[in-house]
Structures are given as structure tokens and as C-alpha cells.
Protein backbone atom coordinates (compact mmCIF):
# COMPACT_ATOMS: atom_id res chain seq x y z
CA UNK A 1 8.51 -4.11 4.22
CA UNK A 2 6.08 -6.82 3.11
CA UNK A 3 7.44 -9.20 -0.39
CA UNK A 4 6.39 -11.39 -2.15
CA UNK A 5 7.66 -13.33 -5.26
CA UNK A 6 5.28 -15.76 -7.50
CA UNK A 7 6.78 -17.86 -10.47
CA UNK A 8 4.45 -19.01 -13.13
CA UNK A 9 5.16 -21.81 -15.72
CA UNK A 10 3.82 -21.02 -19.03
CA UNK A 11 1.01 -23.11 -20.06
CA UNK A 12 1.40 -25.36 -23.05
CA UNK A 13 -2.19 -25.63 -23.80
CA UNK A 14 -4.51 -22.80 -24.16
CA UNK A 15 -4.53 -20.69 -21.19
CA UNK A 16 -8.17 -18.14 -21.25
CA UNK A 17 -5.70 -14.46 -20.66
CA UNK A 18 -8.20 -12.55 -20.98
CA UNK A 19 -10.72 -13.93 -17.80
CA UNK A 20 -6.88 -12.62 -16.12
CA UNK A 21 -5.75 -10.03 -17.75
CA UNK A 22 -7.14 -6.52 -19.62
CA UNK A 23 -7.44 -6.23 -23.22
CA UNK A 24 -4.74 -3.49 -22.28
CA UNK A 25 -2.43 -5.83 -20.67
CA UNK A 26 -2.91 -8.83 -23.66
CA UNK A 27 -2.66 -5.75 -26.19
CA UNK A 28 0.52 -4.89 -25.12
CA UNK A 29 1.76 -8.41 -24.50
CA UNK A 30 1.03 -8.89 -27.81
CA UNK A 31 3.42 -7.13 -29.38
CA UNK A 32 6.34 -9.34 -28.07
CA UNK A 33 8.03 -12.38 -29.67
CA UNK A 34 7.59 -14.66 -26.57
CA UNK A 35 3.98 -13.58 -25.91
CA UNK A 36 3.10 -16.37 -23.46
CA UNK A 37 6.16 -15.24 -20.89
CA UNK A 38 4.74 -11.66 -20.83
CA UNK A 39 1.20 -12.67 -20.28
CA UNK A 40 2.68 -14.87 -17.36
CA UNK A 41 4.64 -12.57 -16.04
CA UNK A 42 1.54 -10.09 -15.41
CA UNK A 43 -0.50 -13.22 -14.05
CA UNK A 44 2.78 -13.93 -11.58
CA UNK A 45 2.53 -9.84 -10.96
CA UNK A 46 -0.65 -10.15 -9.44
CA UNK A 47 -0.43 -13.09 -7.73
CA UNK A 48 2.36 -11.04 -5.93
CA UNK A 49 0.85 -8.02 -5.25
CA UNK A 50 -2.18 -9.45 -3.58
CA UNK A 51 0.30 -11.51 -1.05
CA UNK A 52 1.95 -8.84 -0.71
CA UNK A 53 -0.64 -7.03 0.73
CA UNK A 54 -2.14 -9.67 1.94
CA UNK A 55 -5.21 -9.20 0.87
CA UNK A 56 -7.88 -11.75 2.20
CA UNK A 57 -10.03 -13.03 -0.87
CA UNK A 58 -10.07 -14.45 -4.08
CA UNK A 59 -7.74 -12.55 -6.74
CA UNK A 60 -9.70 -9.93 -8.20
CA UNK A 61 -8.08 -10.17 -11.55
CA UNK A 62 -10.41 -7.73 -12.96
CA UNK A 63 -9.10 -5.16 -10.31
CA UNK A 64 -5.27 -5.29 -10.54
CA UNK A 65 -3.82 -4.15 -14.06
CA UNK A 66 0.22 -4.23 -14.07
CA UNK A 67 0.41 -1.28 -16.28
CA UNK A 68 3.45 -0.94 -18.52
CA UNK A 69 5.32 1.35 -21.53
CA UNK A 70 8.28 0.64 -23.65
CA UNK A 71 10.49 3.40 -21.68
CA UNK A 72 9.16 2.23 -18.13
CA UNK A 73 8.98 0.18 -15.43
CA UNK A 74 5.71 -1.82 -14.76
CA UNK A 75 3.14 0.28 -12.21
CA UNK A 76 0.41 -1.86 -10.53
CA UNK A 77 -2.88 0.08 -11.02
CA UNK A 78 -5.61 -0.86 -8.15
CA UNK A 79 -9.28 -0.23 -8.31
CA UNK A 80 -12.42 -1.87 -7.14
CA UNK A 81 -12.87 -3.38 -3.80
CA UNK A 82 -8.95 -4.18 -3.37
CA UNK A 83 -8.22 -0.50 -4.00
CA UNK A 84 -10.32 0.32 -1.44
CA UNK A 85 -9.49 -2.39 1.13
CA UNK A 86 -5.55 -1.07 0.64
CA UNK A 87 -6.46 2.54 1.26
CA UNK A 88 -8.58 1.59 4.32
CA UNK A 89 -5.55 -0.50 5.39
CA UNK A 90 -3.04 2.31 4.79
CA UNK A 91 -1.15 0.75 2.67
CA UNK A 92 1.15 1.88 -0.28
CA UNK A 93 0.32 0.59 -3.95
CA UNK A 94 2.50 -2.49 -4.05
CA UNK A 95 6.12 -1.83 -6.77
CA UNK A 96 6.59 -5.17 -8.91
CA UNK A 97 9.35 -6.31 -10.99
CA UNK A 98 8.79 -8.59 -13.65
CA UNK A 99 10.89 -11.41 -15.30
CA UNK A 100 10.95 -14.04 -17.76
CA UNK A 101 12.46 -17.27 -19.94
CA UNK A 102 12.40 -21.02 -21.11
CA UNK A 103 8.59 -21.24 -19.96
CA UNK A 104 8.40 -19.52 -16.78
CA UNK A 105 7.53 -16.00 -15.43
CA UNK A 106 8.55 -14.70 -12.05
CA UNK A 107 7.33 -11.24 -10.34
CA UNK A 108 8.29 -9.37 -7.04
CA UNK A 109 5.87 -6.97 -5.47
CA UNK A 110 6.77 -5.16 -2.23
CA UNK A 111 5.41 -2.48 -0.30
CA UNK A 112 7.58 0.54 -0.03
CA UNK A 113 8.44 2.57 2.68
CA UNK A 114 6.99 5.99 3.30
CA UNK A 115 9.76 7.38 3.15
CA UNK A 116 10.90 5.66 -0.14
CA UNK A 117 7.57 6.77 -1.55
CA UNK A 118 8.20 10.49 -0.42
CA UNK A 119 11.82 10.84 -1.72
CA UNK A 120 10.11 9.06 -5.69
């Protein structure tokens, strides 16, 4: 099973989400106290999830949306050119936890088994 874990400090100056994130992620970010850790923690999220499946290029930032609701755990949504490389490579969608405090934001993506995927 392939890991990965990325930790992100929180910048102190400006930081431009939205060229990382979707107005989907930032809009539901934003209705946190400590809205800088969440944002982080979805930029740590897919940092993760493209080393864990090693993917090859540049982060496609555009193409990885860490996809969350109040009642559940966050689900990494793929699409684009990643999606595609991933599904060519017969590879699972990656599972990420996500984690936060004082200024930093931490994530864990890993590829599940098959067989973990067929008992979910």
C-alpha cells in the first residue's frame, strides 16, 4: 500500500487559495473559525495524494478537489489528466485524512487495497 503524509505551515502573509483550491473547497473552509488550517490542510491533501500515487508532473491543483461534508470524512475527487493517468495505471482513488493546529496542517493519503475497497 503506497502513503504518503505532507505537513503544511500556515502562511502568515497572504497565501492566493484559490490558484489551489475550488471555490467549493475555500467555500466550505470558510465557514470555520481557523480558516487558514483548513485551507492548508486541503493544500497538504493534495500534495499527498499526488505522492501517493506518484504521479509524475506538476500538481494539477485544478484537478484534485478533497471533497468534504459536516457528517463525513474527506473524499479526494480526481478528474482531468491525473484522473485519467490513475485509471490507466490501475490505481484506486487515493483515501486522505486531514489534520490541523497552532499553524500547521498535515494530510495522509494512501492507496487502498482491493480488497479494502470491495468490503467499503
Amino acid at each position: 500500500m503506497m502513503t504518503a503524509v505532507y505537513v503544511f505551515q500556515v502562511p502568515t502573509v497572504g497565501c492566493a487559495w484559490h490558484q489551489l483550491l475550488s471555490p467549493a473547497e475555500v467555500a466550505y473552509c470558510a465557514g470555520f473559525v481557523r480558516v487558514g488550517e483548513h485551507l492548508a490542510a486541503r493544500v497538504a491533501a493534495k500534495h499527498a495524494v499526488v505522492e501517493a500515487l506518484q504521479w509524475p508532473g506538476r500538481i494539477p491543483w485544478e484537478e484534485i478537489e478533497i471533497v468534504s461534508t459536516p457528517r463525513s470524512a474527506p473524499v479526494v475527487s480526481l478528474a482531468g489528466a491525473i484522473e485519467r493517468w490513475r485509471s490507466q495505471a490501475n490505481l484506486l482513488v487515493p483515501r486522505v485524512s486531514l489534520s490541523h493546529a497552532a499553524g500547521y496542517a498535515v494530510a495522509l493519503a494512501w492507496l487502498p487495497d482491493r480488497y479494502d475497497e470491495a468490503a467499503a
